[in-house]
PDB file of N, CA and C in Angstrom:
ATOM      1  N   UNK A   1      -5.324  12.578 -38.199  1.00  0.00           N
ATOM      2  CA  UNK A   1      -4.133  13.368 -37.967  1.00  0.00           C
ATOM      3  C   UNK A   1      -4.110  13.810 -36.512  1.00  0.00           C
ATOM      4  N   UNK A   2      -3.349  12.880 -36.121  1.00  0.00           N
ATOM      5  CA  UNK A   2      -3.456  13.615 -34.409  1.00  0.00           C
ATOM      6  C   UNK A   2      -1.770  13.256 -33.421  1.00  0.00           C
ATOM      7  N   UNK A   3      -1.725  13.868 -32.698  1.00  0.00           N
ATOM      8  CA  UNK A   3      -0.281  14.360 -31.601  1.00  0.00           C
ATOM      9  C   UNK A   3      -0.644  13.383 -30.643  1.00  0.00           C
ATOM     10  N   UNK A   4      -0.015  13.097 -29.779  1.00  0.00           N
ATOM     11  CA  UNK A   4      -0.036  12.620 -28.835  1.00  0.00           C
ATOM     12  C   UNK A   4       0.689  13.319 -27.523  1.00  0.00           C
ATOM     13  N   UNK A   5       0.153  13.593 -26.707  1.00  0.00           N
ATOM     14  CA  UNK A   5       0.966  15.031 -25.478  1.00  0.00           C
ATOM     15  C   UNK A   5       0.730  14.078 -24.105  1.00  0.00           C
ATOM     16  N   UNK A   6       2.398  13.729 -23.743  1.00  0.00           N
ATOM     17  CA  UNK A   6       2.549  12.818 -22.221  1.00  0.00           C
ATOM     18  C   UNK A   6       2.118  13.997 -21.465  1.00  0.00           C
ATOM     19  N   UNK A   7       1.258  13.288 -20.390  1.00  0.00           N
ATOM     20  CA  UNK A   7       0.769  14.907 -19.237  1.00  0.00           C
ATOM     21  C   UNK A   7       2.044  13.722 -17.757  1.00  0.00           C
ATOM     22  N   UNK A   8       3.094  14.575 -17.081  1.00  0.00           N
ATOM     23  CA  UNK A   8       3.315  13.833 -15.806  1.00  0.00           C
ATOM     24  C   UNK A   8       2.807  13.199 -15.443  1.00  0.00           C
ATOM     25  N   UNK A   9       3.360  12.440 -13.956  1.00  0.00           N
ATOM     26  CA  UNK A   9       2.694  12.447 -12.987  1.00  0.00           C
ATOM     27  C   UNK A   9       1.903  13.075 -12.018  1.00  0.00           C
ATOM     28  N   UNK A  10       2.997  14.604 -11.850  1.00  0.00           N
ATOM     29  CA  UNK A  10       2.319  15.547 -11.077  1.00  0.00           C
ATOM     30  C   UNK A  10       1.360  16.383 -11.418  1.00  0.00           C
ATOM     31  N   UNK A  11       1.042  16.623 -13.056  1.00  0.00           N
ATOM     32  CA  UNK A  11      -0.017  17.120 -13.687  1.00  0.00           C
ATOM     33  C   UNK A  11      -1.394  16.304 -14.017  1.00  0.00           C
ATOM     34  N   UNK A  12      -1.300  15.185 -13.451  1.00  0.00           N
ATOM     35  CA  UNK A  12      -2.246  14.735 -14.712  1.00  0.00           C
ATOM     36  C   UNK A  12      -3.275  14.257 -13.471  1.00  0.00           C
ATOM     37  N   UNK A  13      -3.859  15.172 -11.978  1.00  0.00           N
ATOM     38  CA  UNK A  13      -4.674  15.405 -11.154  1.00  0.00           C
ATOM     39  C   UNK A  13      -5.486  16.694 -12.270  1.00  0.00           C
ATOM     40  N   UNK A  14      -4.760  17.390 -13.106  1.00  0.00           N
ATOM     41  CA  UNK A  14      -5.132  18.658 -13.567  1.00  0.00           C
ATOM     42  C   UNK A  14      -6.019  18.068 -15.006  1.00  0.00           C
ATOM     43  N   UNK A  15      -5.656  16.684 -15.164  1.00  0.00           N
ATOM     44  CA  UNK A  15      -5.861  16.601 -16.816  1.00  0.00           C
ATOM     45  C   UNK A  15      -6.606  15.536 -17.098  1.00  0.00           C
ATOM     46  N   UNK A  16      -7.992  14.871 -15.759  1.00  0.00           N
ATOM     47  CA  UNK A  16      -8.564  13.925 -15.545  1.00  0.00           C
ATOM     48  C   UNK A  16      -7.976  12.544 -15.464  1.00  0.00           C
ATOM     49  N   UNK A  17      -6.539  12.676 -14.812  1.00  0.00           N
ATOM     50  CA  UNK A  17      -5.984  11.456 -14.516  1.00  0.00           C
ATOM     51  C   UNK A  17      -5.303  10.828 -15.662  1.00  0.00           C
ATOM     52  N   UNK A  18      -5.182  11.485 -16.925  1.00  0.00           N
ATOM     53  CA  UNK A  18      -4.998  10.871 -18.131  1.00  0.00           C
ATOM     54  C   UNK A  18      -3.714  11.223 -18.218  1.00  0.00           C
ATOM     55  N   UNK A  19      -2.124   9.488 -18.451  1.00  0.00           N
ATOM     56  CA  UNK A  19      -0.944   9.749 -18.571  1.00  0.00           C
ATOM     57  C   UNK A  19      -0.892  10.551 -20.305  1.00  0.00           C
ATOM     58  N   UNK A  20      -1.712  10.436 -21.139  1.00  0.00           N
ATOM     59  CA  UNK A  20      -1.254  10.951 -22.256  1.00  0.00           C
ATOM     60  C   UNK A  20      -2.668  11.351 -23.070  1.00  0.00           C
ATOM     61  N   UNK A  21      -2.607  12.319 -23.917  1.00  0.00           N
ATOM     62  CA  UNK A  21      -4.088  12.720 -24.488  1.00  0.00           C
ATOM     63  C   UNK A  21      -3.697  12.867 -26.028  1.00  0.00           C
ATOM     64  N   UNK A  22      -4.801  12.767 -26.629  1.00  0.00           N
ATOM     65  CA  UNK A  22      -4.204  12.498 -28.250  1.00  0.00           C
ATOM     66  C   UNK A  22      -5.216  13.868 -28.515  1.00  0.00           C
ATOM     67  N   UNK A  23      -4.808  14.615 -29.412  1.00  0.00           N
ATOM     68  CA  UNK A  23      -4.848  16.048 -29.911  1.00  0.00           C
ATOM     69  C   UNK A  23      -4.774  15.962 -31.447  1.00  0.00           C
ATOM     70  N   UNK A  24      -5.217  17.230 -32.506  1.00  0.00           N
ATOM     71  CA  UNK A  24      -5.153  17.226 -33.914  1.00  0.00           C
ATOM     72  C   UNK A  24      -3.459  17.756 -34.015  1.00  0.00           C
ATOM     73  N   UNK A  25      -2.824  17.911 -34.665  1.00  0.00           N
ATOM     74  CA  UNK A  25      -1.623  18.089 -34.993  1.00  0.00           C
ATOM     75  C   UNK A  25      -1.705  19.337 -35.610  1.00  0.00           C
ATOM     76  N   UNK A  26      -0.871  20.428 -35.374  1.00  0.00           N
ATOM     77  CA  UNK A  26      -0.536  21.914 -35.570  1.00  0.00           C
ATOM     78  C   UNK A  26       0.485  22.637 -34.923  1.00  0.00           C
ATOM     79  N   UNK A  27       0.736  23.174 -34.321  1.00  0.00           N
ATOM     80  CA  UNK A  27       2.015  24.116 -33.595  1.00  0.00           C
ATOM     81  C   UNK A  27       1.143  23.565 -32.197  1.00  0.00           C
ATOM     82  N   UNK A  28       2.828  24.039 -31.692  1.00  0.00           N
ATOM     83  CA  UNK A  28       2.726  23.992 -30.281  1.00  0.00           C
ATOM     84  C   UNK A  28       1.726  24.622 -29.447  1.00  0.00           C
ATOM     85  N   UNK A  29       1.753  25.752 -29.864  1.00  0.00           N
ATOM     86  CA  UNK A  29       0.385  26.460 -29.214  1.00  0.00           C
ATOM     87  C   UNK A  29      -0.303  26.447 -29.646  1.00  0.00           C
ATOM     88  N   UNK A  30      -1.136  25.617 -30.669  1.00  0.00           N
ATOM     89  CA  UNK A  30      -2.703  25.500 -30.738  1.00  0.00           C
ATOM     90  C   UNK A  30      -2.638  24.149 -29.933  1.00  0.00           C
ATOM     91  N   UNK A  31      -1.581  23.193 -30.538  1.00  0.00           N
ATOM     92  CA  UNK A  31      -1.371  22.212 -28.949  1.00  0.00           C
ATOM     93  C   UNK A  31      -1.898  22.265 -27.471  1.00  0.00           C
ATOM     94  N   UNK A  32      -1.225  23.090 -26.869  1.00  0.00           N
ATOM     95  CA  UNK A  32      -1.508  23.740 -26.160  1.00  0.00           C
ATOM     96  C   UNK A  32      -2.999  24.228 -25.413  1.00  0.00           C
ATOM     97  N   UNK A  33      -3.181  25.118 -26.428  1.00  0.00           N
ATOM     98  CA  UNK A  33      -4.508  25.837 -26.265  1.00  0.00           C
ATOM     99  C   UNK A  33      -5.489  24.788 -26.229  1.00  0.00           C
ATOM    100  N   UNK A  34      -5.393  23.863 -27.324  1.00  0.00           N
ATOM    101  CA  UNK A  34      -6.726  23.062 -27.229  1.00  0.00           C
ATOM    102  C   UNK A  34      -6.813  22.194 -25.547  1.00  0.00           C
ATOM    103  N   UNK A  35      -5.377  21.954 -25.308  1.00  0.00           N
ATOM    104  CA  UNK A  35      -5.309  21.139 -23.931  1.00  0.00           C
ATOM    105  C   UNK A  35      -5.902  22.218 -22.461  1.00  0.00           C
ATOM    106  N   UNK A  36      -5.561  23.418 -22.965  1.00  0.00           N
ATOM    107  CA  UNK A  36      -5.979  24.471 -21.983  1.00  0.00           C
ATOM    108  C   UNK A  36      -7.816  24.456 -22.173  1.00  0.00           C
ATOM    109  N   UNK A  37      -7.963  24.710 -23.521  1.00  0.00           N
ATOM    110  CA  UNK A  37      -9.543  24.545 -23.196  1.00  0.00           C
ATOM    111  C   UNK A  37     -10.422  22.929 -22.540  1.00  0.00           C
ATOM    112  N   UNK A  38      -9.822  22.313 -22.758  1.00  0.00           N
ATOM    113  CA  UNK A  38     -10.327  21.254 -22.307  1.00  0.00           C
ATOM    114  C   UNK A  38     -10.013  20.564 -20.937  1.00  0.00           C
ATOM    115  N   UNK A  39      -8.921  21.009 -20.107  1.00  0.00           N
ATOM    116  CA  UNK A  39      -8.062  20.856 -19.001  1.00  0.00           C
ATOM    117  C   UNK A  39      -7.780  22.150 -18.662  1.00  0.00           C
ATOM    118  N   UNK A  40      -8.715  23.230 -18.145  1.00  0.00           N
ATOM    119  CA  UNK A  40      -8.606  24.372 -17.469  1.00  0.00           C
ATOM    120  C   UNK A  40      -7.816  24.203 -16.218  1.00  0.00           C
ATOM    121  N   UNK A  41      -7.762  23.357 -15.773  1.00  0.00           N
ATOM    122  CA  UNK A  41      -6.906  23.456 -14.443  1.00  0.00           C
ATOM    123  C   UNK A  41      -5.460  23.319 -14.814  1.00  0.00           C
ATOM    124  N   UNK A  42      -5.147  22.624 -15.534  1.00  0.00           N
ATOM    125  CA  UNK A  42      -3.936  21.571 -16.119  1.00  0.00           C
ATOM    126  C   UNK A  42      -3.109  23.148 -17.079  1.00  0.00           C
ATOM    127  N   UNK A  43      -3.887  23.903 -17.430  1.00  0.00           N
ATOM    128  CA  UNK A  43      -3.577  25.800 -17.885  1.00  0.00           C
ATOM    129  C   UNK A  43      -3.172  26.306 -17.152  1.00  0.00           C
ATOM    130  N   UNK A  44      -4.049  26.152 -15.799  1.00  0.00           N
ATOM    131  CA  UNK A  44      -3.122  27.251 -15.108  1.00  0.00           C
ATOM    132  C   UNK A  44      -1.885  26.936 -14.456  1.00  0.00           C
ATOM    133  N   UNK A  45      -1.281  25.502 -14.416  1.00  0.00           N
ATOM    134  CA  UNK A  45      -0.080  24.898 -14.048  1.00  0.00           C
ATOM    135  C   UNK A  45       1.039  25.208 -15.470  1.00  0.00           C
ATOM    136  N   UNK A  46       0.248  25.190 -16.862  1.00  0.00           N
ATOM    137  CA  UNK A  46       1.085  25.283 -17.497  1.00  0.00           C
ATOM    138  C   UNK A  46       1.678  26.934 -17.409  1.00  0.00           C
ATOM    139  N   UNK A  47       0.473  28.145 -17.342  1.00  0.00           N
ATOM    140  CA  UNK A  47       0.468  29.590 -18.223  1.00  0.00           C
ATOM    141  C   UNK A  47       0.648  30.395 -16.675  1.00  0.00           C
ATOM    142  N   UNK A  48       1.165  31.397 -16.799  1.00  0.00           N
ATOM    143  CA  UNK A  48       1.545  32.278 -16.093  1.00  0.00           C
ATOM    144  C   UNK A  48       0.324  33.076 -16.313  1.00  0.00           C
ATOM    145  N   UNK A  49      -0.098  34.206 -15.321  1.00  0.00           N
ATOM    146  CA  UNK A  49      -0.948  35.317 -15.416  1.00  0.00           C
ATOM    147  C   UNK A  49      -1.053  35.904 -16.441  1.00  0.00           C
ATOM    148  N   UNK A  50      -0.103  36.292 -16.873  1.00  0.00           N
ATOM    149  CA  UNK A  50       0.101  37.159 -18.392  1.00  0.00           C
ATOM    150  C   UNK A  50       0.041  36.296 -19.230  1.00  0.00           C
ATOM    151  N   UNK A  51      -0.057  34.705 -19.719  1.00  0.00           N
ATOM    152  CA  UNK A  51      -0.637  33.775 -20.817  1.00  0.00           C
ATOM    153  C   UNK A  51       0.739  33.301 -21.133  1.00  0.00           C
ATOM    154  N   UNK A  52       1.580  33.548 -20.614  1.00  0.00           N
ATOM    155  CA  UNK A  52       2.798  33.099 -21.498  1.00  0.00           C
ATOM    156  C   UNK A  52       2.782  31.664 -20.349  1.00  0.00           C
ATOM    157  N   UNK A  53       3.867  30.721 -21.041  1.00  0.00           N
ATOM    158  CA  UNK A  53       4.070  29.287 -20.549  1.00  0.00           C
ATOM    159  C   UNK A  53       5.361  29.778 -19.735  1.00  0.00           C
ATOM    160  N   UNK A  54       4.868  29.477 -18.144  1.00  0.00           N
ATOM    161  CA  UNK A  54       5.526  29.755 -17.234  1.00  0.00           C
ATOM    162  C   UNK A  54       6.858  28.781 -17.782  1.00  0.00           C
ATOM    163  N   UNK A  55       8.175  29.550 -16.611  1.00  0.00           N
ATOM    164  CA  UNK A  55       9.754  29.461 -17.451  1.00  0.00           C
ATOM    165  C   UNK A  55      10.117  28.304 -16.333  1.00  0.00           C
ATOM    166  N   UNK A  56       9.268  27.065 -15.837  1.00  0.00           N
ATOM    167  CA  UNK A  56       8.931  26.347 -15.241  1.00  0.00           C
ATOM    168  C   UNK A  56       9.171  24.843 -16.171  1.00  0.00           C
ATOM    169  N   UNK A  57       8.105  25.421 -16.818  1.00  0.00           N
ATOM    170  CA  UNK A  57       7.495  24.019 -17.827  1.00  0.00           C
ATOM    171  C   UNK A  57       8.276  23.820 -19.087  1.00  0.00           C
ATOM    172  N   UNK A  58       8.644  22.394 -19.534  1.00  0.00           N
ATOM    173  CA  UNK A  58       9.272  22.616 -20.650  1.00  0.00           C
ATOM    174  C   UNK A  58       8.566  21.506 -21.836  1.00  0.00           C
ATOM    175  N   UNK A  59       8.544  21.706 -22.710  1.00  0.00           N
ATOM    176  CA  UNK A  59       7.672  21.267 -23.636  1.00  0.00           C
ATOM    177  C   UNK A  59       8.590  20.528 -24.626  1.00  0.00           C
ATOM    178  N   UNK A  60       8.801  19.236 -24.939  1.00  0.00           N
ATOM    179  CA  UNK A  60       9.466  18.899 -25.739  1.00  0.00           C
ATOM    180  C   UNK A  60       8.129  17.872 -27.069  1.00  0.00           C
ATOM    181  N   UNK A  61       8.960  18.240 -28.402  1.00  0.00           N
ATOM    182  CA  UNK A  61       8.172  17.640 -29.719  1.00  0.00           C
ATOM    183  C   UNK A  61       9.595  16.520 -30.028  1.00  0.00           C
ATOM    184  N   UNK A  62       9.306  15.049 -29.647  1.00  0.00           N
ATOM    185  CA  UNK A  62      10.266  14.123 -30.022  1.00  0.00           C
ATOM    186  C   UNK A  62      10.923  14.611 -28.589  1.00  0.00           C
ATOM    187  N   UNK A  63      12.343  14.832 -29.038  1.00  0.00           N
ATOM    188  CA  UNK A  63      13.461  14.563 -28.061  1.00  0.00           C
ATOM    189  C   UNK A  63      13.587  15.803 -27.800  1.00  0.00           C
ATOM    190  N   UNK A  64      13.309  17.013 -28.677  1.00  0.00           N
ATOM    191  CA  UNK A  64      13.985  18.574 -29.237  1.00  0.00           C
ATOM    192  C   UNK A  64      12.865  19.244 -27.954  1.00  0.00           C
ATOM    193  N   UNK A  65      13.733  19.777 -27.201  1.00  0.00           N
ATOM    194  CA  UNK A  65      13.135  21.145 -26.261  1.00  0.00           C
ATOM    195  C   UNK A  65      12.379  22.389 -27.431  1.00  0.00           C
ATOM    196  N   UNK A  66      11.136  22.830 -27.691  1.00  0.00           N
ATOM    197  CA  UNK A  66      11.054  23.822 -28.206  1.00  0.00           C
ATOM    198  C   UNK A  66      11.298  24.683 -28.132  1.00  0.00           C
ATOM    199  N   UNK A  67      12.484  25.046 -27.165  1.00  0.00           N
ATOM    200  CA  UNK A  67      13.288  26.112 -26.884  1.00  0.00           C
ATOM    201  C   UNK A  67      14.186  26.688 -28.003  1.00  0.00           C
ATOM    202  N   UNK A  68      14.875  25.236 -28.339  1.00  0.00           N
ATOM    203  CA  UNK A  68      15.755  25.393 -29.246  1.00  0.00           C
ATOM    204  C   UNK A  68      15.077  25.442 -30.735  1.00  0.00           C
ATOM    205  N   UNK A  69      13.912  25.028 -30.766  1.00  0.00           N
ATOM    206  CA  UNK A  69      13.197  25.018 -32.222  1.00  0.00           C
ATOM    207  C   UNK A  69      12.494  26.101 -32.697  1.00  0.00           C
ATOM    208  N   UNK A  70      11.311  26.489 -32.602  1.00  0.00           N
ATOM    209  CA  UNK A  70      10.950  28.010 -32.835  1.00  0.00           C
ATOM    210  C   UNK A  70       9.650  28.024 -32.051  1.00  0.00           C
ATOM    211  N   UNK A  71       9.844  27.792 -30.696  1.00  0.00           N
ATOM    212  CA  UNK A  71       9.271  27.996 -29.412  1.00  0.00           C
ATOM    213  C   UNK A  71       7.771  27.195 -29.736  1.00  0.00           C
ATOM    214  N   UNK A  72       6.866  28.453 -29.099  1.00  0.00           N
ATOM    215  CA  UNK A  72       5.135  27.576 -29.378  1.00  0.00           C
ATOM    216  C   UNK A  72       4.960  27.171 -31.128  1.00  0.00           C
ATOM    217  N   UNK A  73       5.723  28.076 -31.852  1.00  0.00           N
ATOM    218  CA  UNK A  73       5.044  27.871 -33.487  1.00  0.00           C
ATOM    219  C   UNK A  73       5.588  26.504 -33.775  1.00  0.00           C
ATOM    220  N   UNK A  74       6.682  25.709 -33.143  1.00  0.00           N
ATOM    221  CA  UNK A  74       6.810  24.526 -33.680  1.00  0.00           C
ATOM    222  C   UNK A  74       5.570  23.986 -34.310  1.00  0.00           C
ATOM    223  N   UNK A  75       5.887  23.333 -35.433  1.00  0.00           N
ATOM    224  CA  UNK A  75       4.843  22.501 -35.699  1.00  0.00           C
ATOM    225  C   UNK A  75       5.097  20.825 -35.427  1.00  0.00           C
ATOM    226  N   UNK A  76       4.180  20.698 -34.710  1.00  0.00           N
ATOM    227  CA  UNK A  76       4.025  19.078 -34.466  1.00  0.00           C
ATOM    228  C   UNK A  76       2.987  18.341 -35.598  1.00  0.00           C
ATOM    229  N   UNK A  77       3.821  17.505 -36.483  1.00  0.00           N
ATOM    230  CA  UNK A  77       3.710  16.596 -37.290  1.00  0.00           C
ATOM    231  C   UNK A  77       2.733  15.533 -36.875  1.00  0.00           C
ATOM    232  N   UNK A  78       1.743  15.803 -37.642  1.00  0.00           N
ATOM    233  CA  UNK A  78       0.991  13.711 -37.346  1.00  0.00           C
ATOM    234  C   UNK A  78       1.867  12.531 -36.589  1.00  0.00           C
ATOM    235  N   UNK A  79       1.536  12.213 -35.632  1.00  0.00           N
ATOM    236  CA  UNK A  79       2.095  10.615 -35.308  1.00  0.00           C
ATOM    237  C   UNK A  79       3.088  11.546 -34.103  1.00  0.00           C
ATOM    238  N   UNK A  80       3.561  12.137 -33.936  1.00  0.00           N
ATOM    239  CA  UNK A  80       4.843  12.973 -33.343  1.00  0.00           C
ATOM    240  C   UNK A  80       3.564  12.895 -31.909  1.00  0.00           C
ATOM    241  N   UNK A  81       5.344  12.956 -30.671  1.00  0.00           N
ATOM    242  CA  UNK A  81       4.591  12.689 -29.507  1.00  0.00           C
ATOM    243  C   UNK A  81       5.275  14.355 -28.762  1.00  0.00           C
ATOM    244  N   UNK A  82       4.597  14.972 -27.937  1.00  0.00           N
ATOM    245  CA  UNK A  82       4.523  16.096 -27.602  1.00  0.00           C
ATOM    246  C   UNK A  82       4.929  16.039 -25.793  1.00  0.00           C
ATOM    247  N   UNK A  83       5.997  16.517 -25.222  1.00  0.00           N
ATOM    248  CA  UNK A  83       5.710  16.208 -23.511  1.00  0.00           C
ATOM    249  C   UNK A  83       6.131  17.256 -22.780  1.00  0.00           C
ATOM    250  N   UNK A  84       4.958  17.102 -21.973  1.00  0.00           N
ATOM    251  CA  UNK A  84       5.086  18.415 -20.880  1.00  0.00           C
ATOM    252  C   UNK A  84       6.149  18.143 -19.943  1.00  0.00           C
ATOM    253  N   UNK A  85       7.281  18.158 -19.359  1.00  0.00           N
ATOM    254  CA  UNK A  85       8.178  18.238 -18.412  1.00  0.00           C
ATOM    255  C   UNK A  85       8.204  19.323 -17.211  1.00  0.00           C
ATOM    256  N   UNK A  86       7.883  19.252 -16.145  1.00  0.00           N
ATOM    257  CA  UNK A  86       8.555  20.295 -15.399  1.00  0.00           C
ATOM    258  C   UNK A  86       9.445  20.103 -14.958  1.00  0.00           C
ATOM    259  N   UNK A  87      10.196  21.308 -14.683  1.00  0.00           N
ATOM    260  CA  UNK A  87      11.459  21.503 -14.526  1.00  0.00           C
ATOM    261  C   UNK A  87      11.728  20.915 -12.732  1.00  0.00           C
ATOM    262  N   UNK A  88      12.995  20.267 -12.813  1.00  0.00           N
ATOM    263  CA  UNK A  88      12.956  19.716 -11.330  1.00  0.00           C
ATOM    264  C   UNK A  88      13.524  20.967 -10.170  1.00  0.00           C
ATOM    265  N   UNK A  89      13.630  21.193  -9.244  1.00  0.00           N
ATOM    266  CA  UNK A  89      14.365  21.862  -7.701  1.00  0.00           C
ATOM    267  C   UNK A  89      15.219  21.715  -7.472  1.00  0.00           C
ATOM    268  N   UNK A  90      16.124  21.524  -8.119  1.00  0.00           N
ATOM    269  CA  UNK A  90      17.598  21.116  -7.537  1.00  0.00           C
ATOM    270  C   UNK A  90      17.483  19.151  -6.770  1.00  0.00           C
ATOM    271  N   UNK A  91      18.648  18.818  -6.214  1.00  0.00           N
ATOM    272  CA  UNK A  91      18.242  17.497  -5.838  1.00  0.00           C
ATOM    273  C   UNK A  91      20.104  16.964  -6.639  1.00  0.00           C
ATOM    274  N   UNK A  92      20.267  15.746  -6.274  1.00  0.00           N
ATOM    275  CA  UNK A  92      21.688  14.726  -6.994  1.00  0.00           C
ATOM    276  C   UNK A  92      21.194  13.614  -7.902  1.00  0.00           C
ATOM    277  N   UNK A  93      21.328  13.592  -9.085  1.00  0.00           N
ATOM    278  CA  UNK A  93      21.492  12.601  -9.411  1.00  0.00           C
ATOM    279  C   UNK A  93      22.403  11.760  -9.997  1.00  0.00           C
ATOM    280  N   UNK A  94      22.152  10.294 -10.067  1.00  0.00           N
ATOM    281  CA  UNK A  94      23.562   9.553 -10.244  1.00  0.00           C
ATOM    282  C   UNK A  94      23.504   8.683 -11.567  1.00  0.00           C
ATOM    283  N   UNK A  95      24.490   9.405 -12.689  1.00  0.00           N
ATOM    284  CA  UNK A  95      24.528   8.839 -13.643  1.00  0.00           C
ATOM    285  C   UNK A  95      26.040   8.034 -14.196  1.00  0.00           C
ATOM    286  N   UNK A  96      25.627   6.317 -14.382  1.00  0.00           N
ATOM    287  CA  UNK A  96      26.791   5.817 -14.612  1.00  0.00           C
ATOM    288  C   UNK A  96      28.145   6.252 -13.365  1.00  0.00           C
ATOM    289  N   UNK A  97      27.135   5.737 -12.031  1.00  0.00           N
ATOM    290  CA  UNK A  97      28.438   5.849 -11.060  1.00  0.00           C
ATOM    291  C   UNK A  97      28.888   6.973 -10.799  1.00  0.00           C
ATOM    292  N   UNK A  98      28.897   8.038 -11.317  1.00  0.00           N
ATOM    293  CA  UNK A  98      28.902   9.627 -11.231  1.00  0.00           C
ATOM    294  C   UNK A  98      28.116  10.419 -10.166  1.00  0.00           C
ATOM    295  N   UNK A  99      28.350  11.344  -9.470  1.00  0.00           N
ATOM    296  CA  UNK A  99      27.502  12.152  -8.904  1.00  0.00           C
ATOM    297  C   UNK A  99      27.481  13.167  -9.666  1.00  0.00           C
ATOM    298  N   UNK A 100      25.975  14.098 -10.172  1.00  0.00           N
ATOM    299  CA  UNK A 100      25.633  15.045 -10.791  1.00  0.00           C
ATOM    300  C   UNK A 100      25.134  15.758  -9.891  1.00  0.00           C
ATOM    301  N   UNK A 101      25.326  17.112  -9.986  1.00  0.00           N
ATOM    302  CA  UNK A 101      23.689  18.129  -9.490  1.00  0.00           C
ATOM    303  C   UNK A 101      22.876  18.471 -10.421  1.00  0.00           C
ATOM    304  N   UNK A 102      21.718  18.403 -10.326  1.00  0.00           N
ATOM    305  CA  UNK A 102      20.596  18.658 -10.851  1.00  0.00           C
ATOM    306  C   UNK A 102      20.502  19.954 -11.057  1.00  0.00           C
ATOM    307  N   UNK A 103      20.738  20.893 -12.367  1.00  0.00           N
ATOM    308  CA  UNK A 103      20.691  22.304 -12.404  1.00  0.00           C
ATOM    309  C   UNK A 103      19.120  22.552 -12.445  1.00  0.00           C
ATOM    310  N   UNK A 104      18.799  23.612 -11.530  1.00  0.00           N
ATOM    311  CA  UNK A 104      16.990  23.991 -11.938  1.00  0.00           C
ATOM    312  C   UNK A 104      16.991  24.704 -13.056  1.00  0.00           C
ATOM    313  N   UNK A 105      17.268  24.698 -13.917  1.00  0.00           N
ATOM    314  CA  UNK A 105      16.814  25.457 -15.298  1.00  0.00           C
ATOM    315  C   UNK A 105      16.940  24.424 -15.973  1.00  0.00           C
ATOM    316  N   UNK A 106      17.259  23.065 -15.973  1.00  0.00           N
ATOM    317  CA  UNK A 106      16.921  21.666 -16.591  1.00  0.00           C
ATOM    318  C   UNK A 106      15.547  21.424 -16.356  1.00  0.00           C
ATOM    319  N   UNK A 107      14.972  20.934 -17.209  1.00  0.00           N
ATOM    320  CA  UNK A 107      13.887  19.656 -16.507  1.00  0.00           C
ATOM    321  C   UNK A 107      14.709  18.316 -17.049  1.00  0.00           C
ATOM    322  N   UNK A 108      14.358  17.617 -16.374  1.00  0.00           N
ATOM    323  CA  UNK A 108      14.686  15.962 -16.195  1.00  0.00           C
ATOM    324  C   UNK A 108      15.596  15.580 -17.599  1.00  0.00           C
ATOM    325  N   UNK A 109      14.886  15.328 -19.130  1.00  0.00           N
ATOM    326  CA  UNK A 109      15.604  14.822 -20.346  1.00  0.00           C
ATOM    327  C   UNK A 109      16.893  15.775 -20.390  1.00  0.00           C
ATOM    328  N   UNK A 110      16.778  16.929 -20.106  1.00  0.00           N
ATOM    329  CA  UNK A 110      17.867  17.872 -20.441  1.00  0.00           C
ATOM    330  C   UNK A 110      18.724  17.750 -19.656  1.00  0.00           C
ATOM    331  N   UNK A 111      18.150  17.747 -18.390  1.00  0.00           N
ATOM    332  CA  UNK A 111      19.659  17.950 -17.548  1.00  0.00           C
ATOM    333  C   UNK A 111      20.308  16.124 -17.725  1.00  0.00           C
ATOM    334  N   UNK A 112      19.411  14.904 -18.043  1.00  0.00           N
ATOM    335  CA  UNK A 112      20.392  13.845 -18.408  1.00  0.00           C
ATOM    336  C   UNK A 112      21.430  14.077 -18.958  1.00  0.00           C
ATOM    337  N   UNK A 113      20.410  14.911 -20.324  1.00  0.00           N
ATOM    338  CA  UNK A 113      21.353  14.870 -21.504  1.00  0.00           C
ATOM    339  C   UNK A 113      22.682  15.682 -21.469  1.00  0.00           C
ATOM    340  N   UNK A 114      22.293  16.760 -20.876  1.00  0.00           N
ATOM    341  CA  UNK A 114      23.784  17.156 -20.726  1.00  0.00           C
ATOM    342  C   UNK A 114      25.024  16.426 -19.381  1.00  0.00           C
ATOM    343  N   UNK A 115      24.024  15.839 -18.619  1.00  0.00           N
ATOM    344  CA  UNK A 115      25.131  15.048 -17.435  1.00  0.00           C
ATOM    345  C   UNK A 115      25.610  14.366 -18.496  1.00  0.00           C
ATOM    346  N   UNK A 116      25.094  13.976 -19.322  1.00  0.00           N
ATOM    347  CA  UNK A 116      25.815  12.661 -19.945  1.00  0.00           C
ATOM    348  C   UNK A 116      26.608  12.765 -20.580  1.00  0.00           C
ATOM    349  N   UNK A 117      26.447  13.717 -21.248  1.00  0.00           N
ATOM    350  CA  UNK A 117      27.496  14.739 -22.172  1.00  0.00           C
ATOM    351  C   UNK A 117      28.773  14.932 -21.733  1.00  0.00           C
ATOM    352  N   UNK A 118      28.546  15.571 -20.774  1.00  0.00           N
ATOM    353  CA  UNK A 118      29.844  16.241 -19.570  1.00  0.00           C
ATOM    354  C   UNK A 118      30.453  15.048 -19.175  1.00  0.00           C
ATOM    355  N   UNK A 119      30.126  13.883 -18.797  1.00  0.00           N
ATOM    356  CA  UNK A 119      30.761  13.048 -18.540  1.00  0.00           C
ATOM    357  C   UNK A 119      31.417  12.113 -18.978  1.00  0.00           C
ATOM    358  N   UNK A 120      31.554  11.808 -20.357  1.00  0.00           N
ATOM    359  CA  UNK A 120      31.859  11.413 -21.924  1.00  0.00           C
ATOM    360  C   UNK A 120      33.477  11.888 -22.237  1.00  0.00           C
TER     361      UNK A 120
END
């Protein structure tokens, strides 16, 4: 019974170079936690001082932001793939011939998903 959690590009100096790490399956934050104990550096990119998951990083189970689901307690299912996203800086991107701006409170899948949306 185990998760599978994509680490970036830009994280995964923090997470022994590894694009993806396979984990036991439980909520998001034992998710989490186990990746924090074992990738202490790769923690403090995810967790803010006070332990909470800086408003930076976005964590998606499947396609679904756990924002919208029931945050760290999601439970991630056997076989289910888990991904860390950070959120991008602003920047253009170009979807289907379109010019977009990149909102910073997106990370990358989200702000597609809604360019794509909007433009429909």
């Amino acid at each position: 019974m185990a998760v599978t959690v994509t680490i970036p590009t830009a994280l995964r100096q923090y997470a022994g170079g590894h694009a993806s790490i396979t984990l036991p399956a439980g909520s998001v934050g034992q998710i989490l936690a186990t990746l924090r104990e074992q990738y202490p550096q790769l923690g403090k990119q995810l967790y803010n001082d006070q332990g909470a998951l800086r408003s930076f990083v976005n964590v998606y189970v499947g396609d679904e932001d756990i924002r919208h689901l029931q945050g760290v307690e999601t439970h991630v299912a056997d076989g289910e793939t888990v991904s860390i996203i950070p959120a991008i800086a602003g920047g253009v991107m170009v979807l289907h011939g379109e010019r977009c701006t990149v909102n910073v409170r997106y990370g990358w899948k989200e702000c597609c998903y809604a360019a794509s949306h909007a433009l429909q």
